[in-house]
Protein backbone atom coordinates (compact mmCIF):
# COMPACT_ATOMS: atom_id res chain seq x y z
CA UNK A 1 85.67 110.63 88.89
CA UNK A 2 88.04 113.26 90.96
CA UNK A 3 85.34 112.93 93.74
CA UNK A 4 85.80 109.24 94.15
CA UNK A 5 89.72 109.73 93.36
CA UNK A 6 89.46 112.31 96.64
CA UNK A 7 88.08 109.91 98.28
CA UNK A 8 90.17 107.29 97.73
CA UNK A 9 93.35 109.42 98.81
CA UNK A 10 91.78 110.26 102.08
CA UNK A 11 91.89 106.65 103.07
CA UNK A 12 95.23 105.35 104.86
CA UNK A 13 95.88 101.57 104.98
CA UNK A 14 99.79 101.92 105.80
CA UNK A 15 100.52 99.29 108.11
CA UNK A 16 96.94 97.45 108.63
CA UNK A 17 96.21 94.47 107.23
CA UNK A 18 93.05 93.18 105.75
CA UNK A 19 91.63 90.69 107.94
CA UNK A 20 88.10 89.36 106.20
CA UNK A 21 86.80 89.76 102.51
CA UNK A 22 83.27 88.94 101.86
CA UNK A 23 81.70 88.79 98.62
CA UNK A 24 78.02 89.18 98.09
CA UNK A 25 75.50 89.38 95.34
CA UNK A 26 76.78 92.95 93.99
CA UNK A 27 78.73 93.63 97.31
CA UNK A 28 82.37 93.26 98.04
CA UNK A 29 83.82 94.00 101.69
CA UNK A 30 87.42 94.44 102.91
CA UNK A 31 87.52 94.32 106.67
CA UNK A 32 90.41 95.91 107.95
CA UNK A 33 91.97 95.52 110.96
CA UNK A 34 92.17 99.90 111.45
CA UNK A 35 91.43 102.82 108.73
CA UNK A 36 92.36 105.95 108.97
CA UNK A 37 91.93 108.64 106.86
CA UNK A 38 93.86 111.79 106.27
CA UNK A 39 92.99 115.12 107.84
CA UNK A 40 90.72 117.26 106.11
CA UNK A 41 93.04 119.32 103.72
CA UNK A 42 96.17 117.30 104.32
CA UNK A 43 97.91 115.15 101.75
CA UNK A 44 99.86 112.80 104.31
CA UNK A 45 98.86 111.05 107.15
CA UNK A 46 100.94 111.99 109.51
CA UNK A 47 99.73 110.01 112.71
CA UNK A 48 96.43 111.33 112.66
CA UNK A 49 94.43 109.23 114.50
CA UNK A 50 90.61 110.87 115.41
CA UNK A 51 88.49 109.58 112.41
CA UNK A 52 89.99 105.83 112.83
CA UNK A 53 87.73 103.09 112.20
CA UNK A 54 88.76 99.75 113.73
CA UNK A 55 87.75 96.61 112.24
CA UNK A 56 86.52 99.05 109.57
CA UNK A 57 84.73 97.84 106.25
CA UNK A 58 86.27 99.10 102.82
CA UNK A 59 82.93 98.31 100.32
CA UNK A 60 82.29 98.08 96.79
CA UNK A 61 78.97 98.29 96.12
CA UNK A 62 76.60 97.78 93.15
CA UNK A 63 79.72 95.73 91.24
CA UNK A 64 79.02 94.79 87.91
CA UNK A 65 82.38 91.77 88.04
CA UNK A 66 85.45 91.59 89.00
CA UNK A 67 88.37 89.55 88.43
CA UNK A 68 88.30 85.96 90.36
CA UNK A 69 89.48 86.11 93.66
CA UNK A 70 91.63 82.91 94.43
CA UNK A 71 91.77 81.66 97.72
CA UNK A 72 93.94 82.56 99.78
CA UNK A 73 93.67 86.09 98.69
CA UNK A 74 95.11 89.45 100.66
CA UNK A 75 95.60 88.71 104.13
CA UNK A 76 97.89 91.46 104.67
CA UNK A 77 97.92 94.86 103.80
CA UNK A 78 96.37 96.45 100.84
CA UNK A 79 98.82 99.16 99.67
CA UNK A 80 97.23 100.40 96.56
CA UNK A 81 93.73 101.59 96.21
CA UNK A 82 93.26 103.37 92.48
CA UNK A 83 89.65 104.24 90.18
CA UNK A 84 91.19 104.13 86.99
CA UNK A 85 88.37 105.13 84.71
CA UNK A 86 84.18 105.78 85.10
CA UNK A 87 82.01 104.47 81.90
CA UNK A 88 77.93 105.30 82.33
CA UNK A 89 78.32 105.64 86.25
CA UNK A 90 80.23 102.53 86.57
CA UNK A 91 83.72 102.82 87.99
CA UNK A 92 87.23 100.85 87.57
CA UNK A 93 88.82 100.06 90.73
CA UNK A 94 92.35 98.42 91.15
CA UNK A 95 93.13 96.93 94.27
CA UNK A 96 96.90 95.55 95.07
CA UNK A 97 97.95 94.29 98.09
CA UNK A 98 99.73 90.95 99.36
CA UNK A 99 98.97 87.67 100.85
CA UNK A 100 101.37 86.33 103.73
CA UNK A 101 101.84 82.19 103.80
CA UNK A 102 102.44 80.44 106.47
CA UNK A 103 106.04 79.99 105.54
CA UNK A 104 106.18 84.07 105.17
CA UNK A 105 106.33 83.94 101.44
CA UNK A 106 104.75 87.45 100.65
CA UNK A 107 102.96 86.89 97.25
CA UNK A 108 101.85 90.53 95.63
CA UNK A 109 97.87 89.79 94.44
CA UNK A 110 95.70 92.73 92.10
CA UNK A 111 92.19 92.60 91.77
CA UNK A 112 90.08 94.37 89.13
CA UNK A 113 86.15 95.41 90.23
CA UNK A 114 83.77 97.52 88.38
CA UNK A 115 81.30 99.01 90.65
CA UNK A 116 78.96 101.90 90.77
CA UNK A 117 80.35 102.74 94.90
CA UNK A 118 82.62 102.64 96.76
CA UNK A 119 82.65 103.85 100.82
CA UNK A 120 83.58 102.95 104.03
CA UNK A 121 81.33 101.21 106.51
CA UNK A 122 82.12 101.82 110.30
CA UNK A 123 80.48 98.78 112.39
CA UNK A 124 80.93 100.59 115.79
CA UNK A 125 78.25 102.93 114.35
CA UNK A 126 76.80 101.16 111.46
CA UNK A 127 77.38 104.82 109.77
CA UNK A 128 78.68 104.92 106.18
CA UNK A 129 81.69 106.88 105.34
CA UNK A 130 81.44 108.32 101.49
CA UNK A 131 83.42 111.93 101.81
């Protein structure tokens, strides 16, 4: 679990927002408008800016369920990104962020997914980002 928890902290959402989620048999997507992640032995972002990933995918892959995603659902940033436990290979993932109305109501949303992975998928390059 600190591998995937290592992982997660790497990634930097800070001011991005999530602009597509897609939800497949066993697959859920976050499409973010940029990623970044932290350099390599740092514990802030701090502008860094050479492994960004626009229009970058956050997946979940091989989910077992999840809670139900209501429509409209996060359409703004995601600000939280947390594995909170791993059962028999299958991780806990808590994902918080907001949705934005029209009116600019800001509306804090959670979701809950149990998944065996969870990466990043670059579509510039088609390459997937686990480490």
């Amino acid at each position: 679990m600190e591998e995937m928890k290592k992982f997660l902290s790497s990634i930097y959402l800070g001011d991005r927002f999530c602009e597509n989620i897609t939800v497949e048999s066993h697959k859920i997507s976050f499409q973010i408008n940029l990623i970044s992640r932290l350099k390599r032995g740092s514990k802030e972002w701090n502008y860094y800016s050479e492994e960004d990933i626009e229009h970058g995918h956050l997946v979940f892959d091989e989910v077992i369920d999840y809670t139900p995603i209501s429509i409209p659902f996060f359409n703004d940033e995601i600000y939280a990104i947390e594995v909170t436990e791993k059962v028999q290979e299958i991780y806990t993932f808590i994902i918080k962020g907001c949705y934005v109305s029209d009116t600019g109501i800001s509306t804090d949303q959670e979701l809950q997914i149990r998944a065996k992975d969870c990466y990043i998928y670059n579509p510039q390059n088609n390459r997937i980002i686990t480490k």
